[in-house]
Protein backbone atom coordinates (compact mmCIF):
# COMPACT_ATOMS: atom_id res chain seq x y z
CA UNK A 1 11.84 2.01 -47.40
CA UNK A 2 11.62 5.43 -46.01
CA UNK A 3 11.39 5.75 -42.06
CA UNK A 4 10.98 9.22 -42.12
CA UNK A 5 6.70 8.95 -41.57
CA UNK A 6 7.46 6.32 -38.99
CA UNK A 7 9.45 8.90 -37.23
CA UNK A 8 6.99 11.43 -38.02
CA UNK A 9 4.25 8.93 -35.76
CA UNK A 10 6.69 8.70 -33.04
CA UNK A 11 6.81 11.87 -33.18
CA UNK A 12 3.46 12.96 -33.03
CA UNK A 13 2.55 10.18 -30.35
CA UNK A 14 5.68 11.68 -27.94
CA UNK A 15 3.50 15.15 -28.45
CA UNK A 16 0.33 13.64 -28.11
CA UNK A 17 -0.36 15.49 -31.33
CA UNK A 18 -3.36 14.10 -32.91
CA UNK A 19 -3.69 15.79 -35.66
CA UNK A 20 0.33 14.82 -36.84
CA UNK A 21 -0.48 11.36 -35.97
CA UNK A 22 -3.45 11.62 -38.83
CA UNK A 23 -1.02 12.89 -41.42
CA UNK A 24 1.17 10.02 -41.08
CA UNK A 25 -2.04 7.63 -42.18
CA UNK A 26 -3.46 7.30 -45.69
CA UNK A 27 -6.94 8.26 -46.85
CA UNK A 28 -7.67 4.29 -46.78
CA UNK A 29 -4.84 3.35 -43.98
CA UNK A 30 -6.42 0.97 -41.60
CA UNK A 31 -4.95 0.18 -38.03
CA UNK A 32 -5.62 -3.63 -36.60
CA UNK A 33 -4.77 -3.14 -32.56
CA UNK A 34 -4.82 -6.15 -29.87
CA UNK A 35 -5.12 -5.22 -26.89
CA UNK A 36 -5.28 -7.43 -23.62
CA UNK A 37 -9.41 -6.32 -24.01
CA UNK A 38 -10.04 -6.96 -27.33
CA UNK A 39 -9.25 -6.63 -31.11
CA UNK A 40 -9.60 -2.57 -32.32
CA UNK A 41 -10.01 -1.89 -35.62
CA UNK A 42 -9.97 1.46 -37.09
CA UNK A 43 -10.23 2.77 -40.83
CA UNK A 44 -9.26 5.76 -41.97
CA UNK A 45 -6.81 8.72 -40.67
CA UNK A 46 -9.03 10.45 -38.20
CA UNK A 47 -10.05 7.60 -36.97
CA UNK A 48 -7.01 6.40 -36.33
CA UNK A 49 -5.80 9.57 -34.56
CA UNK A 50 -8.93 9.44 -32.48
CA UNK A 51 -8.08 5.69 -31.45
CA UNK A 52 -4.88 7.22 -29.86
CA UNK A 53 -6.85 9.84 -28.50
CA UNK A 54 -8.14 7.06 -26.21
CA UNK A 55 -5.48 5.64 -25.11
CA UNK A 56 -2.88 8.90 -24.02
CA UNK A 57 -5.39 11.63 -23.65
CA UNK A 58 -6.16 10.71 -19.77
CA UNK A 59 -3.06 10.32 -18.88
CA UNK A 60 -1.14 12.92 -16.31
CA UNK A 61 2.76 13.46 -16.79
CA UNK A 62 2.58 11.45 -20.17
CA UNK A 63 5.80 11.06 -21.47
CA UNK A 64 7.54 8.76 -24.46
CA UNK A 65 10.36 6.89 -22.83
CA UNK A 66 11.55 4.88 -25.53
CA UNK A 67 11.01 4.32 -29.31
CA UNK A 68 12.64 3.28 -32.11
CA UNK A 69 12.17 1.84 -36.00
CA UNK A 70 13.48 -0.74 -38.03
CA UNK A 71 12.66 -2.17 -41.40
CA UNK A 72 11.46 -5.31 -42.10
CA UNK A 73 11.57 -6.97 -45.16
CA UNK A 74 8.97 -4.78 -46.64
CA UNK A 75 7.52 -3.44 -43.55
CA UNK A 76 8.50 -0.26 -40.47
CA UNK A 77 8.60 -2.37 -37.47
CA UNK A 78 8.31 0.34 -34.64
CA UNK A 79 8.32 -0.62 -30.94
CA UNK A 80 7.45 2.46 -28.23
CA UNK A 81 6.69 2.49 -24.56
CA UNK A 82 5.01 4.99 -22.56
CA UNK A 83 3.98 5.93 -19.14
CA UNK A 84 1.72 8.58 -16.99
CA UNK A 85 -0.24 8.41 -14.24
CA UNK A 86 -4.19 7.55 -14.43
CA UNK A 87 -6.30 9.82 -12.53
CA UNK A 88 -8.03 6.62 -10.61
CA UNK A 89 -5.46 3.91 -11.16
CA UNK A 90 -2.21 5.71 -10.75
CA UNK A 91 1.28 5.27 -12.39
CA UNK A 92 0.94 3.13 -15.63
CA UNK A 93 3.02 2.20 -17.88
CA UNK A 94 2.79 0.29 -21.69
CA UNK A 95 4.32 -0.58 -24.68
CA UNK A 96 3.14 -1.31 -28.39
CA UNK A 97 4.89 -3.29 -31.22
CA UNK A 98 3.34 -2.46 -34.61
CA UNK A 99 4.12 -2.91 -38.41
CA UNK A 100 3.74 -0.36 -40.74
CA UNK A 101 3.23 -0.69 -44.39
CA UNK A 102 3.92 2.44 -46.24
CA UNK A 103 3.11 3.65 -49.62
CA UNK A 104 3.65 6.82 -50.69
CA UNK A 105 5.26 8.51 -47.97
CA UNK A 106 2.21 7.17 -45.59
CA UNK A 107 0.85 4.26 -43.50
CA UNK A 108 -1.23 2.48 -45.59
CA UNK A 109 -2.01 -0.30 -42.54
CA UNK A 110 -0.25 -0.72 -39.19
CA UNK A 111 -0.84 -3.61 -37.45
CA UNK A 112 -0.51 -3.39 -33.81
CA UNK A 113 -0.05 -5.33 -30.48
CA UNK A 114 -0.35 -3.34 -27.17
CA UNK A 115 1.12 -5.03 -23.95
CA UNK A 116 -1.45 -3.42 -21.79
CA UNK A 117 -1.59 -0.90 -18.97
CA UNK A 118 0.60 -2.04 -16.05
CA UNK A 119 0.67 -0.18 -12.45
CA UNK A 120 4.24 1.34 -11.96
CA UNK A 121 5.66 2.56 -8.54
């Protein structure tokens, strides 16, 4: 299996470049999220890349501080954490594990589990 759109995500999330995210999705991808709040489900590319919007747009001094992909079985298992201060809550910092099915050369589904926003010092 080809890790080369996973990388292409990572990518695009260390930019906080929406619109690369969205190429790394499928027409029909669909992304399953749980977070601490609730389950987020999201269908389709833009959609997708707007759903990450949320989540790193507010942040000041966002930066990517640690990625990386591995297969499984038939799935892209990537794991990446993240950190940047909120504007009323300070440093944060948070991690997702997600699995990527790929078809094509794109996500098809990623399935996702976020850890949460957690203060920092």
């Amino acid at each position: 299996m080809s890790r080369s759109v996973a990388d292409e995500l990572l990518a695009g999330i260390a930019e906080r470049d929406y619109e690369r995210i969205a190429s790394c999705f499928a027409p029909s991808a669909r992304l399953r999220a749980l977070t601490p709040q609730r389950l987020r489900e999201e269908d389709g590319p833009d959609a997708i890349a707007a759903r990450y919007r949320y989540w790193l747009e507010g942040l000041e001094g966002y930066e990517l501080v640690d990625s990386s992909v591995t297969p499984v079985a038939d799935r892209l298992r990537l794991l990446y954490r993240f950190r940047g201060r909120h504007p009323v809550e300070g440093p944060q910092e948070n991690e997702h594990a997600a699995y990527a099915a790929v078809e094509g050369g794109r996500i098809v589904r990623l399935d996702l589990s976020c850890a949460g926003f957690r203060p920092t010092a």
